[in-house]
PDB file of N, CA and C in Angstrom:
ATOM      1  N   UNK A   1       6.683  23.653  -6.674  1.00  0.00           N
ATOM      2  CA  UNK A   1       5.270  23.929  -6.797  1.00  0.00           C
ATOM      3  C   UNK A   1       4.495  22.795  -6.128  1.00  0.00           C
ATOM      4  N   UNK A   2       3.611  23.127  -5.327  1.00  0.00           N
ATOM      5  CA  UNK A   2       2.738  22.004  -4.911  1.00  0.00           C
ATOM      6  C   UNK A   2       1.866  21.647  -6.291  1.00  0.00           C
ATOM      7  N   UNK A   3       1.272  20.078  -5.735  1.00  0.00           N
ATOM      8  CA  UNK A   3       0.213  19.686  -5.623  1.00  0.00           C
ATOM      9  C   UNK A   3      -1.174  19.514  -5.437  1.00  0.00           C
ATOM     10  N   UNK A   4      -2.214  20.196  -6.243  1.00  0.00           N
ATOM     11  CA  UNK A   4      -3.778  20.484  -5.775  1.00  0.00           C
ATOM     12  C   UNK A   4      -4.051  19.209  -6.118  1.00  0.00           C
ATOM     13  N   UNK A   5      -4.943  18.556  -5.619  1.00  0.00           N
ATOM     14  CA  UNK A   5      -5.307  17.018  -5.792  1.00  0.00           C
ATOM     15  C   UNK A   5      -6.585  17.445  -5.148  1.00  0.00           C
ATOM     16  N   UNK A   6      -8.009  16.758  -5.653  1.00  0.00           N
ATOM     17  CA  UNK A   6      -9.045  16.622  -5.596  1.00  0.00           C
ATOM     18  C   UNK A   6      -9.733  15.152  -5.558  1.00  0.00           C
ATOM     19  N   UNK A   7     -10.965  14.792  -5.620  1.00  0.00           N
ATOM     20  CA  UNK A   7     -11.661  13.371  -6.149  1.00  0.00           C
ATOM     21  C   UNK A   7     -11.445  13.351  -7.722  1.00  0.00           C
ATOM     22  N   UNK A   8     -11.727  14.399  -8.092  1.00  0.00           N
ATOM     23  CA  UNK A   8     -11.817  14.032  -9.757  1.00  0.00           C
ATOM     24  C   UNK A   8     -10.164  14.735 -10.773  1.00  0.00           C
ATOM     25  N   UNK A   9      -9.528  15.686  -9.670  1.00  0.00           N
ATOM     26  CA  UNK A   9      -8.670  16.454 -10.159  1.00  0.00           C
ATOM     27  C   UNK A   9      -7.461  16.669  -9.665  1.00  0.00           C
ATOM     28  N   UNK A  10      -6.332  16.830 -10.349  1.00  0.00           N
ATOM     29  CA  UNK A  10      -5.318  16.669 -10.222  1.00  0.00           C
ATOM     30  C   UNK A  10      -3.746  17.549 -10.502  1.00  0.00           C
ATOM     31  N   UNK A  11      -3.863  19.048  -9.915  1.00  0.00           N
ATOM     32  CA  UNK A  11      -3.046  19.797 -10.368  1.00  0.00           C
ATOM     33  C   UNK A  11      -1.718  19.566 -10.525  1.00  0.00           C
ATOM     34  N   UNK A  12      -0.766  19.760 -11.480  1.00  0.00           N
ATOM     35  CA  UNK A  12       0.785  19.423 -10.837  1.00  0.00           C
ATOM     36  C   UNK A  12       1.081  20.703 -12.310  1.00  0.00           C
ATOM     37  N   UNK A  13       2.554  20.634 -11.940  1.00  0.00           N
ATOM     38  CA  UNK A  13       3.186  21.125 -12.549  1.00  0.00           C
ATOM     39  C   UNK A  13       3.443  20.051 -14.100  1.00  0.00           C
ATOM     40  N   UNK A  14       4.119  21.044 -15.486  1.00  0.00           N
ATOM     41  CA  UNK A  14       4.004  19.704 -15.906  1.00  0.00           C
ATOM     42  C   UNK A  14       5.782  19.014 -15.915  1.00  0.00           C
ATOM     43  N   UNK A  15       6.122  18.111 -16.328  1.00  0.00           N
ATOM     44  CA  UNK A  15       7.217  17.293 -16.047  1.00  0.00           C
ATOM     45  C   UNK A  15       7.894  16.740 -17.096  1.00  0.00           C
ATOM     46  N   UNK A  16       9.354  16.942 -17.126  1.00  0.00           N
ATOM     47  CA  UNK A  16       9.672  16.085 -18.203  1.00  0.00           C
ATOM     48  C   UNK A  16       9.599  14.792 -19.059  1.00  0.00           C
ATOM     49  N   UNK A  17       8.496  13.738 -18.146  1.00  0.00           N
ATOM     50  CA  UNK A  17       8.340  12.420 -18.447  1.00  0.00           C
ATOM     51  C   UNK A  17       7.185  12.952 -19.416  1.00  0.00           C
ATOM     52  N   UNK A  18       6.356  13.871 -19.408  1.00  0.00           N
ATOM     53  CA  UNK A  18       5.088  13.992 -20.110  1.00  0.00           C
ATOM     54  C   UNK A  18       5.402  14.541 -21.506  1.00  0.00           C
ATOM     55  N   UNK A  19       6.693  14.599 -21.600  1.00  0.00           N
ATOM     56  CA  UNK A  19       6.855  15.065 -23.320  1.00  0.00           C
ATOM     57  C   UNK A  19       6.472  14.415 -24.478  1.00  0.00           C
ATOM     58  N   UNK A  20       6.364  12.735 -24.429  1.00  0.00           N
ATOM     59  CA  UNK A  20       5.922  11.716 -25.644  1.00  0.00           C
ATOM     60  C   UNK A  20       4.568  11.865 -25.085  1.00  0.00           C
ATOM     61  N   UNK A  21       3.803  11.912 -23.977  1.00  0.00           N
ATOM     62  CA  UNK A  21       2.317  12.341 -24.529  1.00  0.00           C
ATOM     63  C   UNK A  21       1.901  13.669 -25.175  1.00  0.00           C
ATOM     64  N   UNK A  22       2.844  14.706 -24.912  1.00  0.00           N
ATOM     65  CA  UNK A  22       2.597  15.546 -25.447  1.00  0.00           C
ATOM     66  C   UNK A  22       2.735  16.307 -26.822  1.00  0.00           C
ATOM     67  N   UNK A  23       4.112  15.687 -27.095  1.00  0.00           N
ATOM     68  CA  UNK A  23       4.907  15.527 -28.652  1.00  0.00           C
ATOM     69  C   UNK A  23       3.487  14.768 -29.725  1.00  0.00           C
ATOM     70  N   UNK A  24       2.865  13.589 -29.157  1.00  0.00           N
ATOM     71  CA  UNK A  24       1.861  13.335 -29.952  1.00  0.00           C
ATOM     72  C   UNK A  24       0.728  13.816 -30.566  1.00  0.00           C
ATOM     73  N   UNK A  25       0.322  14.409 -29.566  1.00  0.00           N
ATOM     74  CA  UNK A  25      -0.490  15.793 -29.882  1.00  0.00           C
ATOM     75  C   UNK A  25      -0.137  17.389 -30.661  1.00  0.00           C
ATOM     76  N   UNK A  26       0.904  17.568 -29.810  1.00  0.00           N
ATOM     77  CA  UNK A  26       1.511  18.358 -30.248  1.00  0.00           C
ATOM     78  C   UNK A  26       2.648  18.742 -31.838  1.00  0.00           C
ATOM     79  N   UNK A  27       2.528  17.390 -31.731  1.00  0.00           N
ATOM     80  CA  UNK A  27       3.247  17.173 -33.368  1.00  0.00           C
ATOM     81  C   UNK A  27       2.215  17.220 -34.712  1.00  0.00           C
ATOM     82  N   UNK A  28       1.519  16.579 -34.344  1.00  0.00           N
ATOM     83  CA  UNK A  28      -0.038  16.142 -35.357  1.00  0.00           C
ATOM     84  C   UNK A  28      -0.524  17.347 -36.097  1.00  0.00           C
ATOM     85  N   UNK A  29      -0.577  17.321 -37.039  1.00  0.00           N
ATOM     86  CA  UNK A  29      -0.808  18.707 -37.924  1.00  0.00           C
ATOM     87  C   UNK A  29      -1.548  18.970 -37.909  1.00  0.00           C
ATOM     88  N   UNK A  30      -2.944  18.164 -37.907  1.00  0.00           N
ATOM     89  CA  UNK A  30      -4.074  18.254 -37.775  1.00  0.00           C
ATOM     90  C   UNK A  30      -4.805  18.973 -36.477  1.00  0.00           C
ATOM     91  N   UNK A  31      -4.322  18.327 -35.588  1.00  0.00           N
ATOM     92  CA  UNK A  31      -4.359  18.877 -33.976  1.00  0.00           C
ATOM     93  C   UNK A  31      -3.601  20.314 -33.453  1.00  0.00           C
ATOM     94  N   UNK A  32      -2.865  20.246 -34.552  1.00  0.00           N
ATOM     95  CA  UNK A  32      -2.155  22.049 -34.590  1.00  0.00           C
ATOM     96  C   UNK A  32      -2.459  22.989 -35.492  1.00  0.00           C
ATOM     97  N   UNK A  33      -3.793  22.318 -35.762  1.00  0.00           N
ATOM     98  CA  UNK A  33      -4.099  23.472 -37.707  1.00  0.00           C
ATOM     99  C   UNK A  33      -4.406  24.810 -36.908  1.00  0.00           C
ATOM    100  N   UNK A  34      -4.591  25.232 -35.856  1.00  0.00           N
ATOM    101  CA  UNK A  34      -4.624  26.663 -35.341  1.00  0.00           C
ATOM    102  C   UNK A  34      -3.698  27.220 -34.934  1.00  0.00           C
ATOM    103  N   UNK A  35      -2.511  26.640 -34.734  1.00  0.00           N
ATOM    104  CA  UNK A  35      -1.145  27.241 -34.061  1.00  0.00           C
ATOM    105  C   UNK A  35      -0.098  27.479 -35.580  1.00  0.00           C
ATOM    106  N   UNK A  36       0.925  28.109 -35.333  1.00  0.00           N
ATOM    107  CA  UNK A  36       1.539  28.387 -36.219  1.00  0.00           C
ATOM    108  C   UNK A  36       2.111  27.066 -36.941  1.00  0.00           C
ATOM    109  N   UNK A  37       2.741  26.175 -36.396  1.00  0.00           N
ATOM    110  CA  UNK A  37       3.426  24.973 -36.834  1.00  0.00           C
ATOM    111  C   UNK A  37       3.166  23.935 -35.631  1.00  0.00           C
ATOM    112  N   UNK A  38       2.814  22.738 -36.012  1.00  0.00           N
ATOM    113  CA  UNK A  38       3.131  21.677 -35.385  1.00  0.00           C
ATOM    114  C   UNK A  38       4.913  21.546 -34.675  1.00  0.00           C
ATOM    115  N   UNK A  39       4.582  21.451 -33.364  1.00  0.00           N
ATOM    116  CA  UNK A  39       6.273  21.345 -32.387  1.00  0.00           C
ATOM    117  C   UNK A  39       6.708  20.048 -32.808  1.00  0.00           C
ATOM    118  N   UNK A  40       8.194  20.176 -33.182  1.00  0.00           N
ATOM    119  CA  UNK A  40       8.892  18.824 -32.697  1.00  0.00           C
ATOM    120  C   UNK A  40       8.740  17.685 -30.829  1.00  0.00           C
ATOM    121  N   UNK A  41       9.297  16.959 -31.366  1.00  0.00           N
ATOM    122  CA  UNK A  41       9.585  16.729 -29.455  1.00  0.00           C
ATOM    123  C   UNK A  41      10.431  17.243 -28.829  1.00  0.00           C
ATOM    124  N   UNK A  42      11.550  18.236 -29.369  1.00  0.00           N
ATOM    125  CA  UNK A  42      12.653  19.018 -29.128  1.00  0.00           C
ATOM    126  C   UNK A  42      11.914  20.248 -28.177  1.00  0.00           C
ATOM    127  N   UNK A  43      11.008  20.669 -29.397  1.00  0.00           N
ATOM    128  CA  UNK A  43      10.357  21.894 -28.907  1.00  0.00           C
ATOM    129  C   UNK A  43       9.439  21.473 -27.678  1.00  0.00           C
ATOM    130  N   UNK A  44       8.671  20.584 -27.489  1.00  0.00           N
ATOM    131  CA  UNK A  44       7.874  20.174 -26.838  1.00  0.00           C
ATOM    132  C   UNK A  44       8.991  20.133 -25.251  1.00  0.00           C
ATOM    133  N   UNK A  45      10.314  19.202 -25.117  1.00  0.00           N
ATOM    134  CA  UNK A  45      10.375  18.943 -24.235  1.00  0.00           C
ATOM    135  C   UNK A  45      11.261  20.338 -23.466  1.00  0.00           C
ATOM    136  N   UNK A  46      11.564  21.396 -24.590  1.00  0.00           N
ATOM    137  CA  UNK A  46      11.847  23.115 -24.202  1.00  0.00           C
ATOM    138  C   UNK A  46      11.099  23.768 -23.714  1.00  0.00           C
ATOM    139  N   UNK A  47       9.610  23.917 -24.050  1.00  0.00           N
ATOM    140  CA  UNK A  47       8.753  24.372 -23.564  1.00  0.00           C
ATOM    141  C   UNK A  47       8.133  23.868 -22.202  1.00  0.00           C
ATOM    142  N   UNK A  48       8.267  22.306 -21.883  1.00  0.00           N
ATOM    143  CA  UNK A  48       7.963  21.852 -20.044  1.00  0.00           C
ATOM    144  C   UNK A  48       9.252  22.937 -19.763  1.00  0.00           C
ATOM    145  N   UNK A  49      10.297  22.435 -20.015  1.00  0.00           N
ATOM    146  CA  UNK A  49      11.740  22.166 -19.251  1.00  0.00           C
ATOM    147  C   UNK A  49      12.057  24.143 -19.327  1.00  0.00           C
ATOM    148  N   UNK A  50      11.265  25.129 -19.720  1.00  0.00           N
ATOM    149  CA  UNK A  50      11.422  26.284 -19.782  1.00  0.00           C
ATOM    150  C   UNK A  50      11.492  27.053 -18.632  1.00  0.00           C
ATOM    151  N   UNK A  51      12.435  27.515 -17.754  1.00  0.00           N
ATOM    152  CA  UNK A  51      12.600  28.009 -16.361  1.00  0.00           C
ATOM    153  C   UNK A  51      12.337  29.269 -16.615  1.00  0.00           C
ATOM    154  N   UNK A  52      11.840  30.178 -17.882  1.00  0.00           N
ATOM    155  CA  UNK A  52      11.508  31.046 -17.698  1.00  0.00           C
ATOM    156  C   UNK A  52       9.771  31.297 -17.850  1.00  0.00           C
ATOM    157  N   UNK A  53       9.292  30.037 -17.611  1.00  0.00           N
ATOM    158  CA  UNK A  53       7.975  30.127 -18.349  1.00  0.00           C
ATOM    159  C   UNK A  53       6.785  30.383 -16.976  1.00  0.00           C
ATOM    160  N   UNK A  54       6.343  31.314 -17.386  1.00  0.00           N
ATOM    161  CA  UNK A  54       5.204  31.762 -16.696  1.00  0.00           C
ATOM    162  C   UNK A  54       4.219  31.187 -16.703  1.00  0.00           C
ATOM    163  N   UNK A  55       3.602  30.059 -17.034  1.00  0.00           N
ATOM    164  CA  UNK A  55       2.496  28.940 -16.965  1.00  0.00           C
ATOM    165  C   UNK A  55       2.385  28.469 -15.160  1.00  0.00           C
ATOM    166  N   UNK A  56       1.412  28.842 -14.848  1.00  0.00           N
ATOM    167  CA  UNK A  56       1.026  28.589 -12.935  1.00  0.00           C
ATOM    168  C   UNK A  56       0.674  26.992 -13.158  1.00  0.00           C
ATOM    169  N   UNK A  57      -0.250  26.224 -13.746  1.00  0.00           N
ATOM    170  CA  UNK A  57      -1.021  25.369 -13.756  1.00  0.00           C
ATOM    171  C   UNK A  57      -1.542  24.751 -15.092  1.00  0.00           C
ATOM    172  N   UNK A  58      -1.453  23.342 -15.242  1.00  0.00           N
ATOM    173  CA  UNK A  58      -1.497  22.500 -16.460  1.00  0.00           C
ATOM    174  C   UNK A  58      -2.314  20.985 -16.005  1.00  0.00           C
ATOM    175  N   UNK A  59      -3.312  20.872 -16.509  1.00  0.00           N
ATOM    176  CA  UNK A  59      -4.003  20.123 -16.119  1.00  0.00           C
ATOM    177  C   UNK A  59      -3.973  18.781 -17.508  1.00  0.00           C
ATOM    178  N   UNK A  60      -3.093  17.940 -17.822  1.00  0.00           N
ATOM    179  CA  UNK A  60      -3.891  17.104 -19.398  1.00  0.00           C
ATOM    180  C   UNK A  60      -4.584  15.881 -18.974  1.00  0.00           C
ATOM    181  N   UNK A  61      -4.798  15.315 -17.918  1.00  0.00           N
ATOM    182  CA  UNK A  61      -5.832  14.225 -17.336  1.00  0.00           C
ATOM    183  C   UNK A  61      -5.108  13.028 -18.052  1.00  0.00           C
ATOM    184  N   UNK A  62      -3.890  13.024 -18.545  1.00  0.00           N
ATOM    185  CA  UNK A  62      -3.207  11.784 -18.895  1.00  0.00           C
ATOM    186  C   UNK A  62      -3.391  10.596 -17.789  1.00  0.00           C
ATOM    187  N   UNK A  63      -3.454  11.266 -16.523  1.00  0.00           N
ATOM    188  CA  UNK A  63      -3.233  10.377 -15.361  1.00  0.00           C
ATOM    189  C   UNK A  63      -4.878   9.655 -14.704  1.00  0.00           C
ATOM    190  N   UNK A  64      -5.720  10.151 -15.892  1.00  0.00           N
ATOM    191  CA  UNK A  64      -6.941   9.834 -15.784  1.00  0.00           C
ATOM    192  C   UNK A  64      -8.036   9.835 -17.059  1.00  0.00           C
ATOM    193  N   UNK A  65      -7.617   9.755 -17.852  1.00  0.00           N
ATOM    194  CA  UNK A  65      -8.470   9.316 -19.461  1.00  0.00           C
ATOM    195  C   UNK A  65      -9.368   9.158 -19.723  1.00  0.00           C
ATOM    196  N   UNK A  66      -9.953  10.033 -20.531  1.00  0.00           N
ATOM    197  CA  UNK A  66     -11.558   9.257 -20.124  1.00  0.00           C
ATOM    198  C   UNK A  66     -11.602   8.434 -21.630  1.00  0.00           C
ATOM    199  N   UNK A  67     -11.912   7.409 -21.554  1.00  0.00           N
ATOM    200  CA  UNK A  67     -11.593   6.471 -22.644  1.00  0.00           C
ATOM    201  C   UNK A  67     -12.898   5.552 -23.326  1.00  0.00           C
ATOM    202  N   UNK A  68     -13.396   5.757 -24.453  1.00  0.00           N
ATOM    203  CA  UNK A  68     -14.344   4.730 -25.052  1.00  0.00           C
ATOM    204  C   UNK A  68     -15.841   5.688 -25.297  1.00  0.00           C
ATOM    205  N   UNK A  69     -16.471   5.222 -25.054  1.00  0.00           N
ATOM    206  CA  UNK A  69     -18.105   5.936 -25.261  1.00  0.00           C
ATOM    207  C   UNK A  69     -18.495   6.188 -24.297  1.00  0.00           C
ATOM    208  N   UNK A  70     -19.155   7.241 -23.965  1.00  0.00           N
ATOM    209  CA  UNK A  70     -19.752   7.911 -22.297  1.00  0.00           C
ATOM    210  C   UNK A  70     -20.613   9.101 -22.319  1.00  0.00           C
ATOM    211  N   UNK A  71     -21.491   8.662 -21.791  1.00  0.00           N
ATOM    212  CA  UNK A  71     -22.459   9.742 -21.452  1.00  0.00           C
ATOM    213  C   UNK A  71     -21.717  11.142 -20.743  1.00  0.00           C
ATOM    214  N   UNK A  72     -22.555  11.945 -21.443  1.00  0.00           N
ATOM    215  CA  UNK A  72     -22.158  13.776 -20.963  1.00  0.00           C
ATOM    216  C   UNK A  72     -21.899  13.331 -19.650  1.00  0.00           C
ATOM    217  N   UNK A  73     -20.487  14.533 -18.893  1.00  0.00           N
ATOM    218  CA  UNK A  73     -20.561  14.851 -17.598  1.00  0.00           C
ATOM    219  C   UNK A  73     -19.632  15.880 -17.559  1.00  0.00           C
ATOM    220  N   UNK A  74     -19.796  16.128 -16.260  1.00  0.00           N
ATOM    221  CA  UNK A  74     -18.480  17.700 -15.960  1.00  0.00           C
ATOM    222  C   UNK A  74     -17.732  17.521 -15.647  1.00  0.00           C
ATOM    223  N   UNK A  75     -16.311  18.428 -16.138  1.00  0.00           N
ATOM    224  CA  UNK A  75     -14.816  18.071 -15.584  1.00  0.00           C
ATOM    225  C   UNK A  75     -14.803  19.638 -15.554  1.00  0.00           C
ATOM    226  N   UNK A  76     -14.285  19.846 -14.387  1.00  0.00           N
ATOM    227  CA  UNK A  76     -14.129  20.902 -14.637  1.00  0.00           C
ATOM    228  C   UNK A  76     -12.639  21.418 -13.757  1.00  0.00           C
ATOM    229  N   UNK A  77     -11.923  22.716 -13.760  1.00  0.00           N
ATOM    230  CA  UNK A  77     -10.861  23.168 -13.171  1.00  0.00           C
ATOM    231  C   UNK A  77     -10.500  24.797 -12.054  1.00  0.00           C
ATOM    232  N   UNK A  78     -10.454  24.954 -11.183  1.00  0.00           N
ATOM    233  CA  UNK A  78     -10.774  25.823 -10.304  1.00  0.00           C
ATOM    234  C   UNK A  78      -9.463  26.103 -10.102  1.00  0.00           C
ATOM    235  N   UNK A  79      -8.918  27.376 -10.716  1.00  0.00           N
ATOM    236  CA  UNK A  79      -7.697  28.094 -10.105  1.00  0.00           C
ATOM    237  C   UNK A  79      -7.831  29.609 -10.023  1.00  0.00           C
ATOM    238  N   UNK A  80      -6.846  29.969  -9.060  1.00  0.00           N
ATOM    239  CA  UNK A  80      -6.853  31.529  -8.706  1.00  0.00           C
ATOM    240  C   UNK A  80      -6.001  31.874  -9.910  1.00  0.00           C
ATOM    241  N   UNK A  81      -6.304  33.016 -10.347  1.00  0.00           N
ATOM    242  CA  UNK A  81      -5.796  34.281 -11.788  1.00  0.00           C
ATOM    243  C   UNK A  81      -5.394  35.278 -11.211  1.00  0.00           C
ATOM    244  N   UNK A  82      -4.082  35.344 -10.648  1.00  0.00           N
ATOM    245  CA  UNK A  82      -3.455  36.539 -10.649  1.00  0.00           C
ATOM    246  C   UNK A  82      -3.816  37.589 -11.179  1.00  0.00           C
ATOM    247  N   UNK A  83      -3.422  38.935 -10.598  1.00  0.00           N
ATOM    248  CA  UNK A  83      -4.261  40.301 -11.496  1.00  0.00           C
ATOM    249  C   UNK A  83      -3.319  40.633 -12.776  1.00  0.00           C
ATOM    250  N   UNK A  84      -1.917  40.126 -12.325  1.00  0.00           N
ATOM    251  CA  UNK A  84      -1.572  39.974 -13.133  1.00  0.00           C
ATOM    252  C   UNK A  84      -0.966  39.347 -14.839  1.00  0.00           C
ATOM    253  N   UNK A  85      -1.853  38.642 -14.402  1.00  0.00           N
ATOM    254  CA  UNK A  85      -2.409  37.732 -15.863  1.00  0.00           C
ATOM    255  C   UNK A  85      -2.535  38.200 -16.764  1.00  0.00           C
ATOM    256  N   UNK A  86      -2.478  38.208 -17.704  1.00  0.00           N
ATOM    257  CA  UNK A  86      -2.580  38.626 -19.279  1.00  0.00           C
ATOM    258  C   UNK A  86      -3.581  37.040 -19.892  1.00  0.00           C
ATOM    259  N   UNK A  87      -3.251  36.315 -19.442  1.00  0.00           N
ATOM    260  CA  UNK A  87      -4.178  35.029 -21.174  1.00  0.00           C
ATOM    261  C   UNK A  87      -4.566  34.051 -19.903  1.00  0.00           C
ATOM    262  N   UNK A  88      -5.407  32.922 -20.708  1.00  0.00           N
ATOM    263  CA  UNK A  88      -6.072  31.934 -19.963  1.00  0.00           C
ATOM    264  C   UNK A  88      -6.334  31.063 -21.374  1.00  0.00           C
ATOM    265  N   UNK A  89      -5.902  30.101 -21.455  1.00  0.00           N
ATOM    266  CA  UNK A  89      -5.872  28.781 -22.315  1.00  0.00           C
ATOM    267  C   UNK A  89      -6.198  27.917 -22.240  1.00  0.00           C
ATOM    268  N   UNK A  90      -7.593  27.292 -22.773  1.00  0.00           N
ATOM    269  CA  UNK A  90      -7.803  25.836 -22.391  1.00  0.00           C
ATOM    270  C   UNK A  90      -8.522  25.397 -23.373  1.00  0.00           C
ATOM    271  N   UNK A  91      -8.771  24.318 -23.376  1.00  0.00           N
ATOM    272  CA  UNK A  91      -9.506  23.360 -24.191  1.00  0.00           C
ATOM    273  C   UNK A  91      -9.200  21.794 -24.360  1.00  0.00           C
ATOM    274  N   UNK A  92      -9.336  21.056 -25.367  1.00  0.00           N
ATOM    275  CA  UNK A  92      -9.026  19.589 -25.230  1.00  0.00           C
ATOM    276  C   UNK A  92      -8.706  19.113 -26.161  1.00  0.00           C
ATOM    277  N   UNK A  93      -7.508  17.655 -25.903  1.00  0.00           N
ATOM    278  CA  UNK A  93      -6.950  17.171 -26.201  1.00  0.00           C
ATOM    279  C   UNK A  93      -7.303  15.824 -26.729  1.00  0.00           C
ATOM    280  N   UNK A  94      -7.554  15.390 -28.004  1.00  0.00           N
ATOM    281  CA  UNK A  94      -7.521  14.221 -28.329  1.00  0.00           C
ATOM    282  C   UNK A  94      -6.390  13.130 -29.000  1.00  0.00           C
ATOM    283  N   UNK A  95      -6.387  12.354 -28.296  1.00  0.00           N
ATOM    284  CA  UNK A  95      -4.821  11.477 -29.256  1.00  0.00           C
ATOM    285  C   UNK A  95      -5.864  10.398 -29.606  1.00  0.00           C
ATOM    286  N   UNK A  96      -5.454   9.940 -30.614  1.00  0.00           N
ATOM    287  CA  UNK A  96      -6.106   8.985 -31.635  1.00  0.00           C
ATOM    288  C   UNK A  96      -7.292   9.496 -32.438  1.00  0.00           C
ATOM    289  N   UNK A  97      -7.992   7.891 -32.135  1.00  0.00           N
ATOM    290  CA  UNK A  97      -9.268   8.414 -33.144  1.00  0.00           C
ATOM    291  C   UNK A  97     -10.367   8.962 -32.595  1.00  0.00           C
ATOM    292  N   UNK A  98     -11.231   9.159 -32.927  1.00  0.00           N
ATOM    293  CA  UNK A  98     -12.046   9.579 -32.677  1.00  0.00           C
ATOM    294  C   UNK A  98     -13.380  10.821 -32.246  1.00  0.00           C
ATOM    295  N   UNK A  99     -14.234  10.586 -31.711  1.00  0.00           N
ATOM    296  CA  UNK A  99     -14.560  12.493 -31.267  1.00  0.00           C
ATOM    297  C   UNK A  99     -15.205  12.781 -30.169  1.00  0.00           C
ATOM    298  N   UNK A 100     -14.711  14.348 -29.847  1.00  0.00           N
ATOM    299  CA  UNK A 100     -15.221  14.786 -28.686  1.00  0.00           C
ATOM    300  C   UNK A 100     -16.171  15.861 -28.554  1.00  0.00           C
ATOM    301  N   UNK A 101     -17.099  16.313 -27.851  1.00  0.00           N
ATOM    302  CA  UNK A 101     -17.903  17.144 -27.867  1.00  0.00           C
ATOM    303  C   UNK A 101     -18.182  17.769 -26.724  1.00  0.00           C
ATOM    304  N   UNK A 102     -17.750  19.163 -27.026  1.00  0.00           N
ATOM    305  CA  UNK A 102     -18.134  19.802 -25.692  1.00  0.00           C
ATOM    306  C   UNK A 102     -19.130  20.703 -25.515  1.00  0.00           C
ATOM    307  N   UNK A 103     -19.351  21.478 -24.065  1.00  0.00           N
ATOM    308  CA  UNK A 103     -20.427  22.449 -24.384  1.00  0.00           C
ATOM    309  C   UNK A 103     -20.146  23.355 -23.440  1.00  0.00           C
ATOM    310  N   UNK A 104     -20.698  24.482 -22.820  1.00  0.00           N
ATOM    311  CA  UNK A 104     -20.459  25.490 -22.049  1.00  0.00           C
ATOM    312  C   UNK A 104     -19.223  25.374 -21.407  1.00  0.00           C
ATOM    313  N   UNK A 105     -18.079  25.293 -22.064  1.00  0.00           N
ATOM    314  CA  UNK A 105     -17.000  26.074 -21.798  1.00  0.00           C
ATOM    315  C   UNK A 105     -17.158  27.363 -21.288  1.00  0.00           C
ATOM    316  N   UNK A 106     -16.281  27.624 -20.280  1.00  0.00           N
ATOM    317  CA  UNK A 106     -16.260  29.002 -19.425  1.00  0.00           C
ATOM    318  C   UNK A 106     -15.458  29.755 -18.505  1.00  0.00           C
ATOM    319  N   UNK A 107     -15.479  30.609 -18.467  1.00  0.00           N
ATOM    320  CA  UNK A 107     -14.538  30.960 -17.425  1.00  0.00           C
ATOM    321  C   UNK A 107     -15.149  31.811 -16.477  1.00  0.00           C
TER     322      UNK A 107
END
């Protein structure tokens, strides 16, 4: 799979090194109170490492953080949707403390 790379953005596939950022999140009960169960890191590193998985594009900005206190701005993500698509998933990720606030989410 290529690479979309932008100024602010950074498409890739995702990769087996990204499983302990993701296990963190993904483990946290709190951060999973909408999904059925919080994943192990087992599950976490099955679901990258899944060769049958139909996921085109995964964006978590690990490789760019936005970190501390900051005035509103836009991040946003531009991909083509197959017709054959069925779902579209997004939203955000917090590890640690603190809070985030968003607004016109869209597609």
């Amino acid at each position: 799979m290529s690479v979309m790379e932008t100024e602010r953005l950074i498409l890739r596939e995702l990769r087996i090194e990204d499983k302990d950022d993701l296990a963190k999140v993904f483990s946290d009960p709190e951060s999973m109170q909408y999904y059925d169960h919080p994943f192990s890191k087992e599950e976490v590193e099955n679901w990258i490492d899944d060769e049958n998985s139909d996921m085109l594009q995964f964006d978590n900005m690990f490789d760019r953080a936005i970190t501390g206190t900051n005035n509103w701005n836009h991040y946003g993500v531009v991909l083509d949707v197959g017709e054959a698509a069925d779902s579209i998933h997004f939203g955000v990720l917090l590890i640690g403390q603190g809070k985030v606030w968003v607004d016109q989410f869209s597609i």
